[in-house]
N, C-alpha and C. Protein backbone atom coordinates (compact mmCIF):
# COMPACT_ATOMS: atom_id res chain seq x y z
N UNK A 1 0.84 -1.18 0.00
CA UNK A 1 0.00 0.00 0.00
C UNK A 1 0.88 1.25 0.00
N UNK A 2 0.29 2.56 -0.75
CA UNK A 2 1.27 3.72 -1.05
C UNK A 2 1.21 4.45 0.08
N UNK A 3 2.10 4.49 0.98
CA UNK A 3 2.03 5.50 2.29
C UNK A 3 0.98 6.64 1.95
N UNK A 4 0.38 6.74 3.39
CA UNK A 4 -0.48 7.59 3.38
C UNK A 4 -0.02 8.79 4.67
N UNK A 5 -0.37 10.13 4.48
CA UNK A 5 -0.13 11.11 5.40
C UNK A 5 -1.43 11.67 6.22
N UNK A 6 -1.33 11.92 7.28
CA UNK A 6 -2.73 12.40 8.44
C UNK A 6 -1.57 13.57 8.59
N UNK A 7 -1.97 14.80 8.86
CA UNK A 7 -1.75 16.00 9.55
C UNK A 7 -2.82 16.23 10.37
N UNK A 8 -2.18 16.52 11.85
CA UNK A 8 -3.18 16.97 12.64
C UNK A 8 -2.85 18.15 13.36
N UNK A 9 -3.41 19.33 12.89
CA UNK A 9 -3.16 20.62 13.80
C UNK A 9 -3.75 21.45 14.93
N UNK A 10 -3.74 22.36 15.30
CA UNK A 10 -4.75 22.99 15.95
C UNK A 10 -3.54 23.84 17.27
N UNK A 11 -4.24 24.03 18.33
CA UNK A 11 -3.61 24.94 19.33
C UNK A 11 -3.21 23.88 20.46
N UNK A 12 -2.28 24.51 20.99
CA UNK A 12 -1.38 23.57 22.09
C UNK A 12 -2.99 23.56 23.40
N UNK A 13 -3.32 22.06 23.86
CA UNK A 13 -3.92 21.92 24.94
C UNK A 13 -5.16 21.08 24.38
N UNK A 14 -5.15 21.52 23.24
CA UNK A 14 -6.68 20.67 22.46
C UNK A 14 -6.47 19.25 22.78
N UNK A 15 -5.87 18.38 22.81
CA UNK A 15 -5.66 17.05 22.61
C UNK A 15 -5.07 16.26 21.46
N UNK A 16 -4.24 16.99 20.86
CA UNK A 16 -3.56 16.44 19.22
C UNK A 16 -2.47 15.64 19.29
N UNK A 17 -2.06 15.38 21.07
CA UNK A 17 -1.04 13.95 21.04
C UNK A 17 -2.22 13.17 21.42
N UNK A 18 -3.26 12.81 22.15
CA UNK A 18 -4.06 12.14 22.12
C UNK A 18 -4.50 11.27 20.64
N UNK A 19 -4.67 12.35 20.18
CA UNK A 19 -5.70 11.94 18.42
C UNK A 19 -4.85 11.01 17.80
N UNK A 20 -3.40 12.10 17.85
CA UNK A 20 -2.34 11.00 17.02
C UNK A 20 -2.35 9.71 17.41
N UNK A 21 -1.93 9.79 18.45
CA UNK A 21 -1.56 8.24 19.29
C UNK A 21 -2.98 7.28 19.49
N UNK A 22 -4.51 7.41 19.00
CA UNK A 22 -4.86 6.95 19.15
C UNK A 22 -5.39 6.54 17.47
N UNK A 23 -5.01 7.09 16.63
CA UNK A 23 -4.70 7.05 15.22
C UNK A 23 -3.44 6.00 14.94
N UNK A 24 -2.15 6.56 15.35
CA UNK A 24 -1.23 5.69 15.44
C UNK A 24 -1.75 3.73 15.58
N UNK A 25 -2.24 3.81 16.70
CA UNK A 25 -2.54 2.90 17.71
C UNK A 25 -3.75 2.11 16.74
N UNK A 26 -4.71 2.81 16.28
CA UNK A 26 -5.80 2.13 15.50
C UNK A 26 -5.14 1.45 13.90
N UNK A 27 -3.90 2.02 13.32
CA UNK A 27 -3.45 1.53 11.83
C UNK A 27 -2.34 0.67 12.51
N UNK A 28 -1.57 0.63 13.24
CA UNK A 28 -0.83 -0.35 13.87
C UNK A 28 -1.72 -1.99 13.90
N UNK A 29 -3.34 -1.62 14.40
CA UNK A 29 -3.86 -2.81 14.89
C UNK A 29 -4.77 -3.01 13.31
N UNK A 30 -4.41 -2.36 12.59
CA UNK A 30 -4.95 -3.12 11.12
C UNK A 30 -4.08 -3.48 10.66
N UNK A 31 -2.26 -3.94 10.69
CA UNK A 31 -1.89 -4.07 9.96
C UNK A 31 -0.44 -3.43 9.18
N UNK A 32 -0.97 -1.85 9.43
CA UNK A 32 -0.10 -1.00 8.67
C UNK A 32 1.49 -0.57 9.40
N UNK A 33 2.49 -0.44 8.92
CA UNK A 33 3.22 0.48 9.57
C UNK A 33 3.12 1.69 9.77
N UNK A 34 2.99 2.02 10.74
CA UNK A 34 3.06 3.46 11.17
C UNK A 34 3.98 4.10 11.91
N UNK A 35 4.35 5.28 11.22
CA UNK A 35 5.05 6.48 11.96
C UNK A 35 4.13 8.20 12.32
N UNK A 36 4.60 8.32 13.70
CA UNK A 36 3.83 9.41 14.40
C UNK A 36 5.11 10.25 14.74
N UNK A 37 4.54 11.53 14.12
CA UNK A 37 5.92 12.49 14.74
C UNK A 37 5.69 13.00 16.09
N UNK A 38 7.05 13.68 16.52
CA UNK A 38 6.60 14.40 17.77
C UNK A 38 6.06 15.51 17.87
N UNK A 39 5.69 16.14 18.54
CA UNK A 39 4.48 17.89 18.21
C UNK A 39 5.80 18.60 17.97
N UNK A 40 5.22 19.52 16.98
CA UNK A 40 5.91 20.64 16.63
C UNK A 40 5.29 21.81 16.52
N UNK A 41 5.66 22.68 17.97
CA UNK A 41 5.31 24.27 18.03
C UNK A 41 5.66 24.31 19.76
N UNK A 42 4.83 25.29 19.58
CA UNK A 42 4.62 25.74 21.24
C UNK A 42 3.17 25.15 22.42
N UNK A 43 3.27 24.02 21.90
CA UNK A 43 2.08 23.35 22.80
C UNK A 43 1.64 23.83 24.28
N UNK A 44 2.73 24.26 25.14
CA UNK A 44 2.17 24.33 26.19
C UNK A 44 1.98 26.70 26.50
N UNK A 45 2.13 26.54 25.58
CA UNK A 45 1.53 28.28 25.49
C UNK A 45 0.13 28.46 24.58
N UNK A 46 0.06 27.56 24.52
CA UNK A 46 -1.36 27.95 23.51
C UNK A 46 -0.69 28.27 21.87
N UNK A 47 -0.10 28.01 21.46
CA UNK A 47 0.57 28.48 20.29
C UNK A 47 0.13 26.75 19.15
N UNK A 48 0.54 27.05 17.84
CA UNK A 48 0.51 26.31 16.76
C UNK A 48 1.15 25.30 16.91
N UNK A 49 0.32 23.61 16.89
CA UNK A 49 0.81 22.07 17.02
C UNK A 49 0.75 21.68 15.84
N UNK A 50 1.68 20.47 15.43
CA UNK A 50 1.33 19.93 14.14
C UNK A 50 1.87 18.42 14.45
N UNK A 51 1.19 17.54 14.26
CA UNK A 51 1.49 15.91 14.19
C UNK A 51 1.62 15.67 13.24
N UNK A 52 2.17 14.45 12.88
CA UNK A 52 2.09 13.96 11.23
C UNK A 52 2.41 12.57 11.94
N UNK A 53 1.10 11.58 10.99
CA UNK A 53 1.13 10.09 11.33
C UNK A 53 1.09 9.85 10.40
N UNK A 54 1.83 8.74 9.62
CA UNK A 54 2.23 8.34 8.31
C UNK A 54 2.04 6.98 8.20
N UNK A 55 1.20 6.25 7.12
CA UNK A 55 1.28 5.29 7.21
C UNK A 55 1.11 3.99 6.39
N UNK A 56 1.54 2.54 5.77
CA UNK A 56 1.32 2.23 4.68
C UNK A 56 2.32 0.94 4.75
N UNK A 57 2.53 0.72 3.95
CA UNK A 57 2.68 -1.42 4.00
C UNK A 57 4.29 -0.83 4.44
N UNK A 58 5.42 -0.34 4.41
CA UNK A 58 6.80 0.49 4.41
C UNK A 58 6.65 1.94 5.01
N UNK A 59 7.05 2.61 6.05
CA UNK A 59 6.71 4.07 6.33
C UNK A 59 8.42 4.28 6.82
N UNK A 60 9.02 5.19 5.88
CA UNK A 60 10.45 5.36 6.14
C UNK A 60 10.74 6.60 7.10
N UNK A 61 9.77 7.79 6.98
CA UNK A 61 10.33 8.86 7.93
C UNK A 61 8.79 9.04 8.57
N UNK A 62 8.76 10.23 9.59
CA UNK A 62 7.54 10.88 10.19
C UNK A 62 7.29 12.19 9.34
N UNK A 63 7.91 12.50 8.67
CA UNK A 63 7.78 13.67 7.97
C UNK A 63 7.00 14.16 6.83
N UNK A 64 5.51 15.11 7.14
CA UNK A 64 4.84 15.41 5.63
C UNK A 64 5.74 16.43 5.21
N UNK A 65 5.63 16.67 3.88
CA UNK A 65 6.34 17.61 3.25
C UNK A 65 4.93 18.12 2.52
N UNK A 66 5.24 20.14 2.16
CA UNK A 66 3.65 20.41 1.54
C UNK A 66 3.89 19.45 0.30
N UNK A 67 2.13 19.93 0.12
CA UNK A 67 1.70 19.13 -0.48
C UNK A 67 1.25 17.08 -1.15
N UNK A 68 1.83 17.18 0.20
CA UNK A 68 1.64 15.51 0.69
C UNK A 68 0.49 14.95 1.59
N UNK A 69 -0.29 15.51 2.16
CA UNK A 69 -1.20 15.51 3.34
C UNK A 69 -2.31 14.79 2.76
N UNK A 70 -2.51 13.65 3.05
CA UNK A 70 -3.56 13.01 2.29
C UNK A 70 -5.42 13.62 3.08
N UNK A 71 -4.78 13.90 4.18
CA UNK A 71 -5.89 14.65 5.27
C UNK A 71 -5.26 15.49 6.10
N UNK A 72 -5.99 16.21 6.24
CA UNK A 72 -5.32 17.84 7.96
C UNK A 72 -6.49 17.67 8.49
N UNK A 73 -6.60 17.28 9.60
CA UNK A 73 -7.65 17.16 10.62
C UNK A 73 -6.92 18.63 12.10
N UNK A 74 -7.85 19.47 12.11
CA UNK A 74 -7.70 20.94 12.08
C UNK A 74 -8.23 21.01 13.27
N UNK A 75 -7.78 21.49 14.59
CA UNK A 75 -8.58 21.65 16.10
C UNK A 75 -9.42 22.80 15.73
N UNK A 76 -8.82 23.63 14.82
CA UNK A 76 -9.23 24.68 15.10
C UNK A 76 -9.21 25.48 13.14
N UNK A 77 -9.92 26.88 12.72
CA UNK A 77 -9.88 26.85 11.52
C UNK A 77 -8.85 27.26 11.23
N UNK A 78 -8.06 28.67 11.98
CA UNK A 78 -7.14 29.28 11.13
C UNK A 78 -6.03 28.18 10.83
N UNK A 79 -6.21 27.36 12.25
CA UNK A 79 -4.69 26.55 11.77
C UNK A 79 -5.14 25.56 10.28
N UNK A 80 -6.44 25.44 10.13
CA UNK A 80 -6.72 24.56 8.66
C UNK A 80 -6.15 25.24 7.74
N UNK A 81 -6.86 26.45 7.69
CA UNK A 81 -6.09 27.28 6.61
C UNK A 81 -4.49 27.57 6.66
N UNK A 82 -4.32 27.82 7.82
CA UNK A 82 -2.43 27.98 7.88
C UNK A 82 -1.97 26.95 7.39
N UNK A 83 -2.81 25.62 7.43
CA UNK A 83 -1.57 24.06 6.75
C UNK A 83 -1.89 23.85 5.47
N UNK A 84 -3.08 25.01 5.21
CA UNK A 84 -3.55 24.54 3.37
C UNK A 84 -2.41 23.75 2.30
N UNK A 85 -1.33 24.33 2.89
CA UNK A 85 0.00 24.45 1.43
C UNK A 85 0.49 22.72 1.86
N UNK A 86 -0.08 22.04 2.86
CA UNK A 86 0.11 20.61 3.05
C UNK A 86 -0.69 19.89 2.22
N UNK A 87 -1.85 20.25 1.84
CA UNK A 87 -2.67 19.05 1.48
C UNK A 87 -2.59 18.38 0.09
N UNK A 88 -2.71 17.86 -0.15
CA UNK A 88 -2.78 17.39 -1.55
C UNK A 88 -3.85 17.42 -2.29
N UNK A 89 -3.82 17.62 -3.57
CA UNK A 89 -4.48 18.20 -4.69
C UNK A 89 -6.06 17.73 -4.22
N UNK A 90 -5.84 16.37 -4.05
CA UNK A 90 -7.35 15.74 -3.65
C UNK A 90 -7.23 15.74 -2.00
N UNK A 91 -6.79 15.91 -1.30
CA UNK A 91 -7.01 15.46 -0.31
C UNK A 91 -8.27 16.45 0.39
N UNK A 92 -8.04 15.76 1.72
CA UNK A 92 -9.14 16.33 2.69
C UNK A 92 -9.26 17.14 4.06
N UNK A 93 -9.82 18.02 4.00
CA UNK A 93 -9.48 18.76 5.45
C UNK A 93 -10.72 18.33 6.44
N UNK A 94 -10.24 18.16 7.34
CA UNK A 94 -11.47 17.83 8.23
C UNK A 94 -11.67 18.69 9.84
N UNK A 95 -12.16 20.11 9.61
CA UNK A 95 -11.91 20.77 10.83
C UNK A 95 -12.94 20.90 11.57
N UNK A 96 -12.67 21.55 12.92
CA UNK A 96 -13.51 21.80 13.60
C UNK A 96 -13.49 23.24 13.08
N UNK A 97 -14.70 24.17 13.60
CA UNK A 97 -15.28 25.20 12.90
C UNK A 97 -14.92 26.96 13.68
N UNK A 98 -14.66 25.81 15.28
CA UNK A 98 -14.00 27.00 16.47
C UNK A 98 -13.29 27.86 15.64
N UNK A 99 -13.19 29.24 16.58
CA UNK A 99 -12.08 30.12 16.39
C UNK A 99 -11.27 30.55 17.87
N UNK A 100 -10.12 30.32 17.85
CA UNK A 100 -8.94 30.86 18.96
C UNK A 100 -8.11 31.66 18.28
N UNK A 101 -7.95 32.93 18.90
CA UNK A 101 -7.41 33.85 18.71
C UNK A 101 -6.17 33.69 18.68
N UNK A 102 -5.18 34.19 17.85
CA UNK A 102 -3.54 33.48 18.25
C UNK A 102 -3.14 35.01 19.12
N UNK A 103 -2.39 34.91 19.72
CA UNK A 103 -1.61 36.52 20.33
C UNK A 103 -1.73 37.49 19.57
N UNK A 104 -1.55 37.54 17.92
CA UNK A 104 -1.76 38.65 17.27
C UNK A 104 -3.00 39.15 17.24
N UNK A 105 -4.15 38.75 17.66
CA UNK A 105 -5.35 38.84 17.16
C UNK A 105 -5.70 39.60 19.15
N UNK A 106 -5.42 38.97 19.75
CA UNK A 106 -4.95 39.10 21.13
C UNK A 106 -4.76 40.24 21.14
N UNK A 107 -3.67 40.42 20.90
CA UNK A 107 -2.77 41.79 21.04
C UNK A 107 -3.52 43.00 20.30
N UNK A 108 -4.21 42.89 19.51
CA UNK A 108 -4.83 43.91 18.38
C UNK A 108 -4.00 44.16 17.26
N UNK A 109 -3.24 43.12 17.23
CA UNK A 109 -1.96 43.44 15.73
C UNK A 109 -2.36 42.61 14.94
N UNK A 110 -3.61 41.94 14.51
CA UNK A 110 -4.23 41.38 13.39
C UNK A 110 -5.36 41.05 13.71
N UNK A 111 -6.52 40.68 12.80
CA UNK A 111 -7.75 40.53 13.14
C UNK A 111 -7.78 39.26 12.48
N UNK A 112 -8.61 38.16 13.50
CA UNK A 112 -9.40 36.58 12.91
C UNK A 112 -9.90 36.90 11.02
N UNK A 113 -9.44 36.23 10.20
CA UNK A 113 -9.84 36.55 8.80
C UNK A 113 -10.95 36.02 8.65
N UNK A 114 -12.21 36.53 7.89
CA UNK A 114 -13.41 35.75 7.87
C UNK A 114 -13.69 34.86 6.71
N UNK A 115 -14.12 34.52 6.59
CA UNK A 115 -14.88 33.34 5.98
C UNK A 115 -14.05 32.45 5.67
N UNK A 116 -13.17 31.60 6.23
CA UNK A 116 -12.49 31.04 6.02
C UNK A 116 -12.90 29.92 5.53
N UNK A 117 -13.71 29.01 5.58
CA UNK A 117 -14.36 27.66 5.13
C UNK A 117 -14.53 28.15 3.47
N UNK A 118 -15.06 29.48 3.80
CA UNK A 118 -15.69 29.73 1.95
C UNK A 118 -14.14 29.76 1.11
N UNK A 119 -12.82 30.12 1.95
CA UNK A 119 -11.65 30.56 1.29
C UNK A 119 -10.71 29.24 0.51
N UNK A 120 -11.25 28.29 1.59
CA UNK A 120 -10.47 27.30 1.79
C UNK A 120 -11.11 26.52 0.59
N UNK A 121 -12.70 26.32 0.57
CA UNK A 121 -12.76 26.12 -0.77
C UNK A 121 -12.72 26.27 -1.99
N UNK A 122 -12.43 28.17 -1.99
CA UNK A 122 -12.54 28.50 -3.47
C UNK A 122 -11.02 28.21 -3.85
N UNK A 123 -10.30 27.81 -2.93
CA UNK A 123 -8.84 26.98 -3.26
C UNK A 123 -9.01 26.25 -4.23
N UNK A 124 -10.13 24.89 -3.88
CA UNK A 124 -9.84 23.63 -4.12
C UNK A 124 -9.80 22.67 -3.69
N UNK A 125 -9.92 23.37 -2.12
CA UNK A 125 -9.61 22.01 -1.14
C UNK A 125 -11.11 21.50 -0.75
N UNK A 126 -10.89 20.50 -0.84
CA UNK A 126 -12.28 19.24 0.28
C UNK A 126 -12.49 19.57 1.24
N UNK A 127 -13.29 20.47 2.11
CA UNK A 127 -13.56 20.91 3.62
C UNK A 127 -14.42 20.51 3.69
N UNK A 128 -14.07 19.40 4.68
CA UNK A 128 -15.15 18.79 5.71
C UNK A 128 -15.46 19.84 6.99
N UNK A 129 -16.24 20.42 7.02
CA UNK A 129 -16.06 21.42 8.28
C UNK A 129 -17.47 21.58 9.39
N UNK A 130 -17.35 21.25 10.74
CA UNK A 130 -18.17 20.95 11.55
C UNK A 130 -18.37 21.47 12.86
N UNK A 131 -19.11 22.03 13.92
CA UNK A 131 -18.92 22.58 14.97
C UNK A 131 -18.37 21.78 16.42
N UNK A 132 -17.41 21.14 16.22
CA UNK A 132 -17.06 20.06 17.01
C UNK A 132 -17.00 20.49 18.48
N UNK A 133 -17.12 21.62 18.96
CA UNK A 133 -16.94 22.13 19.91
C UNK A 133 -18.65 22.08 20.50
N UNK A 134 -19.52 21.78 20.17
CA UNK A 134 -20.78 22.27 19.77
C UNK A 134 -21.32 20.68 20.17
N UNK A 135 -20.38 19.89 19.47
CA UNK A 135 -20.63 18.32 19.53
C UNK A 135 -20.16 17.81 20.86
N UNK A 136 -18.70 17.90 21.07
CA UNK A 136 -18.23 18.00 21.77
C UNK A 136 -18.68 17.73 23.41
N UNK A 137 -19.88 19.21 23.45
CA UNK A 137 -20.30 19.64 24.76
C UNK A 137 -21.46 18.49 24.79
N UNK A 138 -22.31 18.35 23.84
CA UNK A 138 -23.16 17.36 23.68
C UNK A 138 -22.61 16.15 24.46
N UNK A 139 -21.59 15.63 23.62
CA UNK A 139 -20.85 14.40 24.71
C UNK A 139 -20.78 14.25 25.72
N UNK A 140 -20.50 15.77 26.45
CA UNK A 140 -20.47 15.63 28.20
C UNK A 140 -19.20 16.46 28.32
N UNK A 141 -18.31 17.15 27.22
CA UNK A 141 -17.13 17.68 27.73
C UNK A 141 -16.45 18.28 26.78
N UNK A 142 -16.03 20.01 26.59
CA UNK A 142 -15.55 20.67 25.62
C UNK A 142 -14.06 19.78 25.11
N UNK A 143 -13.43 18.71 26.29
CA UNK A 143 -12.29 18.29 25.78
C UNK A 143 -12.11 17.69 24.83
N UNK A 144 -13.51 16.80 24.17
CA UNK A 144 -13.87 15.95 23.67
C UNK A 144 -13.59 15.81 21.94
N UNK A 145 -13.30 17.59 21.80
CA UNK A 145 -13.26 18.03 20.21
C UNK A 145 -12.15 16.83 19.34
N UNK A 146 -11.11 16.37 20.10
CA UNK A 146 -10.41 15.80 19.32
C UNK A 146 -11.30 14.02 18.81
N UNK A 147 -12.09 13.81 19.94
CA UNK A 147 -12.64 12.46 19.54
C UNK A 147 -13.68 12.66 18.58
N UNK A 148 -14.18 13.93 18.71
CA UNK A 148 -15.20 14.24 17.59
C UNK A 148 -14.59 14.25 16.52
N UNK A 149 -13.37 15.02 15.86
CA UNK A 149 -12.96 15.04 14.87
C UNK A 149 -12.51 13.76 14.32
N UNK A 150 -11.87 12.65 15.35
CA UNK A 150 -11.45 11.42 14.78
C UNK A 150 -13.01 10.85 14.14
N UNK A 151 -14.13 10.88 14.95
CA UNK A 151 -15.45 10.50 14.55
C UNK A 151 -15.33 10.46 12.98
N UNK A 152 -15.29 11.70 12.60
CA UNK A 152 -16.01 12.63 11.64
C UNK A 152 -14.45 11.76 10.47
N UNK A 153 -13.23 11.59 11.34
CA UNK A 153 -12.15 11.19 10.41
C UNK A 153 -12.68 10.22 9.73
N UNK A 154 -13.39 9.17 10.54
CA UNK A 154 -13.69 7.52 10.57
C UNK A 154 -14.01 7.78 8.93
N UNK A 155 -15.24 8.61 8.54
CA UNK A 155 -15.56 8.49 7.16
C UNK A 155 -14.89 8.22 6.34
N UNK A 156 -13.97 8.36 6.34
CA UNK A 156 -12.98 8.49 4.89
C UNK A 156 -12.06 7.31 5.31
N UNK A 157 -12.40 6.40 6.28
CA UNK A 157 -11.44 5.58 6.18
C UNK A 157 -12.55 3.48 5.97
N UNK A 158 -11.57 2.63 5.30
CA UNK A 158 -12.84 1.85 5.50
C UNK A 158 -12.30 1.09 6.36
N UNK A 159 -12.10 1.01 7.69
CA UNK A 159 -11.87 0.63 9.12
C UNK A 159 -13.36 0.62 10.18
N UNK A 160 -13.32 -0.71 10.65
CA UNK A 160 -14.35 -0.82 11.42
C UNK A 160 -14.83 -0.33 12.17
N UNK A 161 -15.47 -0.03 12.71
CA UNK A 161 -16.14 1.01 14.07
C UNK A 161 -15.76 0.23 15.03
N UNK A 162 -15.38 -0.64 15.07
CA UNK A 162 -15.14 -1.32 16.43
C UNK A 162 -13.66 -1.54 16.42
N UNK A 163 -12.65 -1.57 15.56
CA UNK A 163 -11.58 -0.86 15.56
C UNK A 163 -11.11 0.31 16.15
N UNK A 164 -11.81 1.34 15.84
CA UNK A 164 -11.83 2.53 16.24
C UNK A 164 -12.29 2.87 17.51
N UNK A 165 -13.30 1.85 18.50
CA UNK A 165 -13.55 1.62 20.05
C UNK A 165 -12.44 1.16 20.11
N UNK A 166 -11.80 0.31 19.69
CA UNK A 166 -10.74 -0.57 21.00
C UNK A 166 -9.38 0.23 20.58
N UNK A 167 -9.03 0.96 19.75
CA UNK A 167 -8.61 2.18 19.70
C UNK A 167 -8.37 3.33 21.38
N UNK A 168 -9.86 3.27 21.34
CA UNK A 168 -10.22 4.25 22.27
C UNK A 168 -10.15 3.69 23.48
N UNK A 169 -10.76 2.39 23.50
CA UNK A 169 -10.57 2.02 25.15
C UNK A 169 -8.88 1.91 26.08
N UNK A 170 -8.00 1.00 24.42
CA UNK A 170 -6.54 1.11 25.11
C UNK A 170 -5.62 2.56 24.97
N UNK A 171 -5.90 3.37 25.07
CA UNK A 171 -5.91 4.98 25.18
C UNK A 171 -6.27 5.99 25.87
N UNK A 172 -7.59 6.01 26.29
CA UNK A 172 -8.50 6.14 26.74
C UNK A 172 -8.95 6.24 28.34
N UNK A 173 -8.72 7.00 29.73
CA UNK A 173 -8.72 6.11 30.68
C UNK A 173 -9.99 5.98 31.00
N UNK A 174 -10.42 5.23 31.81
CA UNK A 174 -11.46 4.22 32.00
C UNK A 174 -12.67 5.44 32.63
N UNK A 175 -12.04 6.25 33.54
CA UNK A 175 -13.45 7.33 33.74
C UNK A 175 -13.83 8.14 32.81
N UNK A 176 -12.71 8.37 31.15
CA UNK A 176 -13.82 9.18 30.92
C UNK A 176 -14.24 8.48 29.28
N UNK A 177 -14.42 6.95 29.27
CA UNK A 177 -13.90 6.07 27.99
C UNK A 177 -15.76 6.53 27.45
N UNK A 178 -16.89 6.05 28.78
CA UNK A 178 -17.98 6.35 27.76
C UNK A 178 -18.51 7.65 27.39
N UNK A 179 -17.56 8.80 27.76
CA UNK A 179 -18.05 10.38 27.40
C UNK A 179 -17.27 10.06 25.90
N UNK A 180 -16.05 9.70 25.60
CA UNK A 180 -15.61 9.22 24.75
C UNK A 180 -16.13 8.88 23.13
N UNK A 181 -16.16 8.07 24.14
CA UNK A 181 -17.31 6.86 23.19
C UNK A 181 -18.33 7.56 22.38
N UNK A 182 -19.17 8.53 23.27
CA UNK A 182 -20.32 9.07 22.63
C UNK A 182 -19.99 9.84 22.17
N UNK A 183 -18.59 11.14 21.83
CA UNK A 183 -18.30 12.02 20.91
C UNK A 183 -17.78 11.39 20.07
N UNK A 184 -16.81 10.27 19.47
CA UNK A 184 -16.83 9.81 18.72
C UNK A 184 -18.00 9.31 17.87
N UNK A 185 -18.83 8.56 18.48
CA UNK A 185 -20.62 8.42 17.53
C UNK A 185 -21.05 9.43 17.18
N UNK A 186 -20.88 10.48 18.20
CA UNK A 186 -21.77 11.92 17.79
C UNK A 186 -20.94 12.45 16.52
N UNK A 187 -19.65 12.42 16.31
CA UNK A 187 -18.37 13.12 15.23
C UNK A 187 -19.40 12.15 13.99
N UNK A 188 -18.86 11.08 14.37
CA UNK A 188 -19.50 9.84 12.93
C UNK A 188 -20.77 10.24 12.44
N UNK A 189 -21.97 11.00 13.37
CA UNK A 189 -22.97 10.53 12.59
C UNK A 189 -23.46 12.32 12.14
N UNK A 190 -22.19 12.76 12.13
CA UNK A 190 -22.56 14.30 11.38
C UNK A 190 -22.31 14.33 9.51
């Protein structure tokens, strides 16, 4: 199989070593080799994360290069749009719809750009785009955005749903596996 690339971005605190590693953890148990990079940014300031899980019958480095991203699964929008120059011609973005202000926007030295979903498509790109934060709370917990987005990932992949639980359970700790559980169903059935 031809290696495949996951980018996963968003803001330091969302849960994007979670997602990876439970991504990682789910193509490992089908089979595939996989490589998961380590975060790259400023995770614990609130600043810009980026994972890259790579994966396919041979996976030689952790590294997407643009325009390789077979998917960007996005905590948040601006960072969707900031990784646009990753994705590939066909590929797919799959974000949540939130907006977090980065420091510049903070500070009053730039303003949130609008319509970004409409921008991102008159690109070209595939935006899957959803209020996961919205879903999220539904589940029982704003933390939840990253299991929603894996939900919403599941589509595009043809991996079992029950793959994707036992995924979650060995990951997962045990008090908060069925809030879990139900943002992932809730992500899937948007």
């Amino acid at each position: 199989m031809e290696t495949k690339n996951i980018m996963i971005v968003g803001v330091g605190g969302q849960g994007s070593l979670l997602a990876s590693k439970l991504l990682g953890h789910l193509l490992l148990s089908q089979g595939y080799d996989v490589k998961v990079s380590e975060v790259h940014g400023m995770s614990q300031r609130g600043g810009s994360v980026v994972t890259y899980v790579r994966y396919g019958d041979s996976v030689a480095s952790p590294i997407i290069d643009q325009g390789e991203a077979d998917y960007i699964v996005s905590f948040e929008l601006l960072e969707a749009a900031r990784h646009l120059p990753w994705l590939r011609k066909d590929g797919v973005i799959v974000t949540n719809t939130q907006q977090i202000d980065p420091m510049p926007v903070i500070t009053g030295a730039a303003v949130y750009p609008d319509h970004l979903v409409d921008k991102m498509k008159a690109s070209g790109a595939r935006v899957d785009a959803l209020d996961c934060l919205k879903i999220a709370n539904e589940a029982g917990s704003a933390k939840a955005v990253n299991i929603v987005l894996l939900g919403r990932l599941s589509h595009y992949f043809e991996l079992p749903r029950e793959a994707w639980m036992r995924s979650l359970e060995a990951n997962v700790p045990p008090k908060f596996l069925e809030m879990n559980r139900k943002a992932f169903v809730l992500g899937c059935e948007q």
